[in-house]
Protein backbone atom coordinates (compact mmCIF):
# COMPACT_ATOMS: atom_id res chain seq x y z
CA UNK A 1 232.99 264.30 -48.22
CA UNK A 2 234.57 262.20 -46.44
CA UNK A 3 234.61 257.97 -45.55
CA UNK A 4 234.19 259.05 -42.11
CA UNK A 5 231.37 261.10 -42.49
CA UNK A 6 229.78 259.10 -45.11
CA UNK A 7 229.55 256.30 -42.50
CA UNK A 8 228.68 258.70 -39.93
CA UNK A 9 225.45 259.58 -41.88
CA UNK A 10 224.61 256.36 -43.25
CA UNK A 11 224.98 255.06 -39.46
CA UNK A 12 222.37 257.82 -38.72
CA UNK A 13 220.01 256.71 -41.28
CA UNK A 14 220.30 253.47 -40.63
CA UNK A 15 219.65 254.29 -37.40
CA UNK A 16 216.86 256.10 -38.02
CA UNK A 17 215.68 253.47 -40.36
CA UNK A 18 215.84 251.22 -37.08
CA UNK A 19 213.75 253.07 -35.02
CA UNK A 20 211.15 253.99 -37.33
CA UNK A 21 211.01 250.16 -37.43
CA UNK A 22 211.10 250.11 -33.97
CA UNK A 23 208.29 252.52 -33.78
CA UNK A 24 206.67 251.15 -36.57
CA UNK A 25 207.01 247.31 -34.64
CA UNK A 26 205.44 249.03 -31.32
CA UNK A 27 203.18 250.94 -33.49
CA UNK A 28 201.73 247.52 -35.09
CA UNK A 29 202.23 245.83 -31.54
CA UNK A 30 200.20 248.79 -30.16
CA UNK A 31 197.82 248.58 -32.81
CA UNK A 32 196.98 244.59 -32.80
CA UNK A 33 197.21 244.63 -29.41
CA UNK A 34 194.16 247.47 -29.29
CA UNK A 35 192.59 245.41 -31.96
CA UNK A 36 192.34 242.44 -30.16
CA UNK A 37 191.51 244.10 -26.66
CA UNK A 38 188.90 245.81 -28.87
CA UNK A 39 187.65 242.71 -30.70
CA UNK A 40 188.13 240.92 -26.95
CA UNK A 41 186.11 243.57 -25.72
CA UNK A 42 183.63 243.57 -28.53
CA UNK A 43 183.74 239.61 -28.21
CA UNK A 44 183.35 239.66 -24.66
CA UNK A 45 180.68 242.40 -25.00
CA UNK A 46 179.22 240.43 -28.20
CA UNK A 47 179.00 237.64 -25.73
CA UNK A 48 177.27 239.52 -22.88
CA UNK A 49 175.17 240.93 -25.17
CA UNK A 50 174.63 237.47 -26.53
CA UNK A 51 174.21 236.12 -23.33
CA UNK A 52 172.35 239.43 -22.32
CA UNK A 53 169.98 238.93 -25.24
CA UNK A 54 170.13 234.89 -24.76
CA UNK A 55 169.00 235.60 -21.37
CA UNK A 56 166.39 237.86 -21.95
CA UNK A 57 165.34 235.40 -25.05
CA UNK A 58 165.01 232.86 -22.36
CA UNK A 59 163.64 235.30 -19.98
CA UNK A 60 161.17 236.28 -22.53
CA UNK A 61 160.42 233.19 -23.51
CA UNK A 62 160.00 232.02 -19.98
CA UNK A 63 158.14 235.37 -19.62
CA UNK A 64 155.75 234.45 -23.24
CA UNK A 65 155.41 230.81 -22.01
CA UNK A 66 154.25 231.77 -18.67
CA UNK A 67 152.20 234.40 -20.23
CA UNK A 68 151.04 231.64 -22.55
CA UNK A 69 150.85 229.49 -20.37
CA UNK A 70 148.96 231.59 -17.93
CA UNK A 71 147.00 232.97 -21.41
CA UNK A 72 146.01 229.30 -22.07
CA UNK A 73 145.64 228.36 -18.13
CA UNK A 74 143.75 231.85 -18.40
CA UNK A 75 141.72 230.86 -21.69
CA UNK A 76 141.06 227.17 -20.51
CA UNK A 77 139.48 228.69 -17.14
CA UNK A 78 138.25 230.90 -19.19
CA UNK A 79 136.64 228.36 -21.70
CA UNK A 80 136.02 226.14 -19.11
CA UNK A 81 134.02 229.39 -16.64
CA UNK A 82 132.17 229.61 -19.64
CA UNK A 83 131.53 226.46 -20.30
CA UNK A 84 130.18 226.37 -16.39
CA UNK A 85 128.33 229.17 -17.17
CA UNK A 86 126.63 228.02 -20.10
CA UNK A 87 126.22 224.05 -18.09
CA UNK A 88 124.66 226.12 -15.57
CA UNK A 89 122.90 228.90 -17.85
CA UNK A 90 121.47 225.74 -19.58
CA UNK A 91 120.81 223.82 -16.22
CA UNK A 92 119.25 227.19 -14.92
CA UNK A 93 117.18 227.28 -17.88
CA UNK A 94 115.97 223.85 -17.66
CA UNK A 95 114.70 224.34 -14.10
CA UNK A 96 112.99 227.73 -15.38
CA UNK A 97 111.63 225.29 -17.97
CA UNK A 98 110.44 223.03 -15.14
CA UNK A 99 109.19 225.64 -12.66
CA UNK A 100 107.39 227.58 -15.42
CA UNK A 101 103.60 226.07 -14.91
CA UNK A 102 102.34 225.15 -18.64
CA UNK A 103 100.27 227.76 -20.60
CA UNK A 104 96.47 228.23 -19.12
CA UNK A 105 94.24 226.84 -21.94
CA UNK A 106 91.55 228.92 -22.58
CA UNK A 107 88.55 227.43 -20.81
CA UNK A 108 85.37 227.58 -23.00
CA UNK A 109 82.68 229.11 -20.97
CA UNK A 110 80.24 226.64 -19.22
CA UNK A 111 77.33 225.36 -21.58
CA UNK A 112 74.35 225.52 -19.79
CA UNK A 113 71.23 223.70 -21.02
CA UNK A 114 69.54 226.27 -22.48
CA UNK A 115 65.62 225.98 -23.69
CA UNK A 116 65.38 225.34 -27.14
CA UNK A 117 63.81 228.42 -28.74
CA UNK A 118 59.81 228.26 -29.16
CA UNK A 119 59.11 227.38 -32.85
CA UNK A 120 55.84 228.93 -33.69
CA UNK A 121 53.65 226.29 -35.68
CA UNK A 122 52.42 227.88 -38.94
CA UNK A 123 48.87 228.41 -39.33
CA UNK A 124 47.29 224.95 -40.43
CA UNK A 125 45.46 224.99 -43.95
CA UNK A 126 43.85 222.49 -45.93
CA UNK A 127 46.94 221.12 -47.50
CA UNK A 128 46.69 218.27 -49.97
CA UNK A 129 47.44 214.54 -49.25
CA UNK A 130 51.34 213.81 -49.15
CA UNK A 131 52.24 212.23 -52.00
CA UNK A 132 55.03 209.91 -50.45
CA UNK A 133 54.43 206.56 -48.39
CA UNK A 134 55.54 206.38 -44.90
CA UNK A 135 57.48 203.34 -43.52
CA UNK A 136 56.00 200.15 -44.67
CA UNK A 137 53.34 198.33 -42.65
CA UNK A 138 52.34 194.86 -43.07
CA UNK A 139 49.19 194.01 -43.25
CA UNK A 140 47.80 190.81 -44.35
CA UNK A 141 44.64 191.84 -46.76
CA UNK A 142 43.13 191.64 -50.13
CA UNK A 143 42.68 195.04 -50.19
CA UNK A 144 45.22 197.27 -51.27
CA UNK A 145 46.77 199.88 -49.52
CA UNK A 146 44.98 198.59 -46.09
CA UNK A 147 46.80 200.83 -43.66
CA UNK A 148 46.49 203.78 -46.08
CA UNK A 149 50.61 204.73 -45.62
CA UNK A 150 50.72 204.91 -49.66
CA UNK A 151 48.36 208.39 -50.22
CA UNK A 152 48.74 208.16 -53.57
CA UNK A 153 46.77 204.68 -53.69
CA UNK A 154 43.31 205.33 -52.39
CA UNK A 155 40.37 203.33 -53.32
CA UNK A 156 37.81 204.57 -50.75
CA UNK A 157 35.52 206.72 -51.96
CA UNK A 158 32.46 209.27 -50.52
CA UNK A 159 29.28 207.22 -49.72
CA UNK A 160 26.68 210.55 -49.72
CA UNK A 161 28.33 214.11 -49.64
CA UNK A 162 31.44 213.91 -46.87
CA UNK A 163 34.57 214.87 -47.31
CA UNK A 164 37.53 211.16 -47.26
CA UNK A 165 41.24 211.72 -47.44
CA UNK A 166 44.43 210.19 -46.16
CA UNK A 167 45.45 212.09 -43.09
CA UNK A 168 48.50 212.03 -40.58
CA UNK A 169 46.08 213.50 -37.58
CA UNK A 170 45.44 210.06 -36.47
CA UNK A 171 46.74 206.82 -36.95
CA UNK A 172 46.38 203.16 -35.66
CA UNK A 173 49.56 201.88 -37.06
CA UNK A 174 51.92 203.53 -39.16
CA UNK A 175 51.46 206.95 -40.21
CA UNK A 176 48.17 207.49 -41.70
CA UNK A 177 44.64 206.70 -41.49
CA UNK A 178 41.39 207.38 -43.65
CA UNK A 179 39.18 210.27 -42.26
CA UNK A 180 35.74 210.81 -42.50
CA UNK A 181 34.23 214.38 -42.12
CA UNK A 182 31.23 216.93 -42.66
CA UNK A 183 28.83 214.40 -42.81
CA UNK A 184 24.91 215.09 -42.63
CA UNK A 185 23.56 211.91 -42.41
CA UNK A 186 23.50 208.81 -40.41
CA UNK A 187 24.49 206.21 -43.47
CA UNK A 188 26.93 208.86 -45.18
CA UNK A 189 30.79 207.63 -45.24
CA UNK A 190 33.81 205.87 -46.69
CA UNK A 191 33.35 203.13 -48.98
CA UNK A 192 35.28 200.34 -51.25
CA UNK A 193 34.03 198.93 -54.50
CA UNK A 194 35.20 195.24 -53.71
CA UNK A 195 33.31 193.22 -57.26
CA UNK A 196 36.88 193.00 -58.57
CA UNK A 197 38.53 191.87 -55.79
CA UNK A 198 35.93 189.32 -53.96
CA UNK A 199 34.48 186.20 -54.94
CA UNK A 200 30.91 185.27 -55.41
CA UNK A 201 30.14 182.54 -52.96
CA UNK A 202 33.12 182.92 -51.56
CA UNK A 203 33.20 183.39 -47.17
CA UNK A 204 35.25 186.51 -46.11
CA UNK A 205 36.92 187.68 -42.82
CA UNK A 206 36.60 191.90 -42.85
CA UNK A 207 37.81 193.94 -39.80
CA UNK A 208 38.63 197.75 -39.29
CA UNK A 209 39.97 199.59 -36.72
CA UNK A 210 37.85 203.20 -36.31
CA UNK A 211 38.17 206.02 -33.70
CA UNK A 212 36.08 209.42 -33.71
CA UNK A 213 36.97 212.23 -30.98
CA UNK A 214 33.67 212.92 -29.58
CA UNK A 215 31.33 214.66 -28.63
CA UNK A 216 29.77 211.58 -27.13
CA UNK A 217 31.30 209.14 -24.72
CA UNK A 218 30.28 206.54 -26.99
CA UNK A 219 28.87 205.89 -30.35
CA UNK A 220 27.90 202.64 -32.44
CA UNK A 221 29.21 202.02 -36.12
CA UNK A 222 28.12 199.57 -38.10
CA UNK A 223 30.46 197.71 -40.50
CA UNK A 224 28.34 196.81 -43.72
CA UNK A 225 27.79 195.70 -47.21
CA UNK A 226 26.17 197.37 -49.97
CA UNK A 227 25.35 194.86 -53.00
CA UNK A 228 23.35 195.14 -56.17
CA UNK A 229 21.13 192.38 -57.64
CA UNK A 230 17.93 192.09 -59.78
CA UNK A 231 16.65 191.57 -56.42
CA UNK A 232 17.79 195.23 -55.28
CA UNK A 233 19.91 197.30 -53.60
CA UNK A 234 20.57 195.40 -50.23
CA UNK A 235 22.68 196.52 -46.51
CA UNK A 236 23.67 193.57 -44.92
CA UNK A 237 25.58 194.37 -41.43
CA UNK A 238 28.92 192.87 -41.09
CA UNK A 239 29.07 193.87 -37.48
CA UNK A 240 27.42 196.82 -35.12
CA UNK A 241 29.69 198.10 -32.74
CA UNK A 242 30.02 200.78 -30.01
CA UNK A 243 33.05 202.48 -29.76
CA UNK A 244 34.69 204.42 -26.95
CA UNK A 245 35.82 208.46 -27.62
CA UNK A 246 38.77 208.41 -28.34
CA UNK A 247 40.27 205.22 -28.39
CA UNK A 248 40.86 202.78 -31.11
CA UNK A 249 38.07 200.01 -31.58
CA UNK A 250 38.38 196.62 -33.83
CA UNK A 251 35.37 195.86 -35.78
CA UNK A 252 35.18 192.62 -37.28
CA UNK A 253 33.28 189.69 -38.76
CA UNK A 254 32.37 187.76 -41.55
CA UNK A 255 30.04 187.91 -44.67
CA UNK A 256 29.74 185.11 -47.46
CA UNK A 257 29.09 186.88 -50.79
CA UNK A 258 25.84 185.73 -52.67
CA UNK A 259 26.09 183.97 -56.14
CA UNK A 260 23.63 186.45 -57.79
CA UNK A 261 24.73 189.86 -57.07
CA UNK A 262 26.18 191.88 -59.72
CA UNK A 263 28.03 194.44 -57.62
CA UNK A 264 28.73 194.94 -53.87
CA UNK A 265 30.79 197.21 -51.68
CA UNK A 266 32.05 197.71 -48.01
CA UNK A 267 31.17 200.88 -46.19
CA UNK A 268 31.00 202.48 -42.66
CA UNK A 269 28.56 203.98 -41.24
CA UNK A 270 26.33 205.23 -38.07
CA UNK A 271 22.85 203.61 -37.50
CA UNK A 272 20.39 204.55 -39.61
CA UNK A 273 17.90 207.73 -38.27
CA UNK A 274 15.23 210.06 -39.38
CA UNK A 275 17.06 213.16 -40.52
CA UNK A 276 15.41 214.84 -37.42
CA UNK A 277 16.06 212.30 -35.23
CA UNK A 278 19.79 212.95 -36.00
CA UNK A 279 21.84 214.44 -32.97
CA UNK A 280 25.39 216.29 -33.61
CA UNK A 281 26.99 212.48 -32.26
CA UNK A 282 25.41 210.44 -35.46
CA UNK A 283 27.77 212.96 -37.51
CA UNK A 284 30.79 213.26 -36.21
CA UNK A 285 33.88 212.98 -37.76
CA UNK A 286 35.97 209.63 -37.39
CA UNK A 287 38.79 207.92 -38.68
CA UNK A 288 39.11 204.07 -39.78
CA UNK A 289 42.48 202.14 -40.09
CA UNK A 290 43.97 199.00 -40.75
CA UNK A 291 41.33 197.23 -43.12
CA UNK A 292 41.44 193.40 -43.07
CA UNK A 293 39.57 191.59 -45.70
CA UNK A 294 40.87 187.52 -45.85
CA UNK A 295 39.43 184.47 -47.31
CA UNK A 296 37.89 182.47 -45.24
CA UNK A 297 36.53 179.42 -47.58
């Protein structure tokens, strides 16, 4: 080969060599070139996007704090709607409270006076003397028991055949009184052993209080002694009295006891009669009360 064409090809390659870098230059040229349009695009659309997605962001969050804020402007009306309500649930409760009228109370039906119910009285039978005292009654007297309200201290006895007990039929003061009953004769009654109690020679004040319930109007008793000496049996009168039906009659006097009797006694009793001089009035029943005997000297 020849110089010339030796340099004739070497001039091509090197030619060749010189525009492939050429090509290869614009190629790279080309190529950044795309690259950074590309990345300027991508930038630029990174950057929209950004901004896009900024804006939205602050769109959204505009967007979520109006919606909050409307949510919590919604919730506080909300709250405070119900809060109304229930101020106004409560307030119209508390007038339903007020306008309600309070309970009726049952009214308990009208007591009328109503007649106590008849007790029947059981049949009355001879039922023995109480065996309690009543209330107290004072009475000044050497006798014991003188108003007879203590029925288990009785010192009367039956002058004759009658019948003497404490009763609560009749009674001048207190309670009780003695009574007298089923006599037969004029000089039958109560009487009191009194030689333990009384002084010989001694003056005494005796009274009684006696009442009888009829037949008669009025009927005399006679307040006497009974005493024993070697003398005899004796009757002195303390005091004769008539006494009104029904009403409560003192019967009092005096009597000095004699030195020589050996016993004596006080009795009741009707004016003496003739068994058939005797009329249903010289037997009736009576009561005597309140016995009095005092010292006198």
């Amino acid at each position: 080969m020849t110089s010339q064409k030796r340099n004739i090809i070497l001039l091509a390659v090197v030619a060749v060599v010189v525009i492939a870098g050429i090509v290869l230059v614009l190629l790279l040229n080309n190529g950044n070139d795309n690259g950074n349009s590309v990345t300027t695009g991508i930038n630029v659309e990174d950057q929209g996007g950004s901004d896009s997605a900024n804006g939205a962001k602050d769109e959204g969050a505009k967007d979520e704090g109006a919606s909050n804020s409307s949510g919590n402007n919604a919730g506080n009306n909300n709250n405070q709607s119900s809060s109304n309500n229930n101020a106004k649930s409560d307030d119209v409760k508390e007038e339903e409270k007020k306008e309600e009228p309070a309970p009726a109370q049952q009214q308990e039906p009208e007591k009328k006076d109503e007649p106590a119910p008849a007790q029947q009285e059981p049949e009355k039978k001879d039922e023995p003397a109480p065996q309690a005292p009543a209330a107290s009654v004072q009475i000044d007297s050497l006798l014991p028991n003188p108003s007879f309200e203590d029925p288990s201290n009785l010192i009367w006895v039956s002058r004759g055949g009658p019948k003497v007990e404490i009763t609560s039929e009749e009674a001048h003061s207190g309670s009780y009184s003695l009574k007298t009953s089923g006599r037969t004769k004029t000089w039958e009654g109560p009487i009191v052993h009194v030689t333990d109690i009384l002084e010989k020679g001694k003056t005494y004040y005796v009274s009684i209080y006696l009442k009888y319930n009829g037949p008669s109007d009025a009927q005399t008793f006679n307040l006497q002694f009974e005493t024993d000496s070697a003398a005899g049996v004796q009757y002195p009168t303390v005091k004769s009295q008539e006494v009104k039906r029904g009403e409560w009659t003192l019967i009092e006097g005096e009597y000095t006891i004699p030195e020589d009797l050996t016993r004596y006694s006080i009795y009741v009793e009707v004016p003496w009669k003739a068994d058939d001089q005797i009329t249903e009035s010289d037997i009736v029943d009576f009561y005597i009360d309140d016995i009095v005997v005092k010292l006198v000297n």
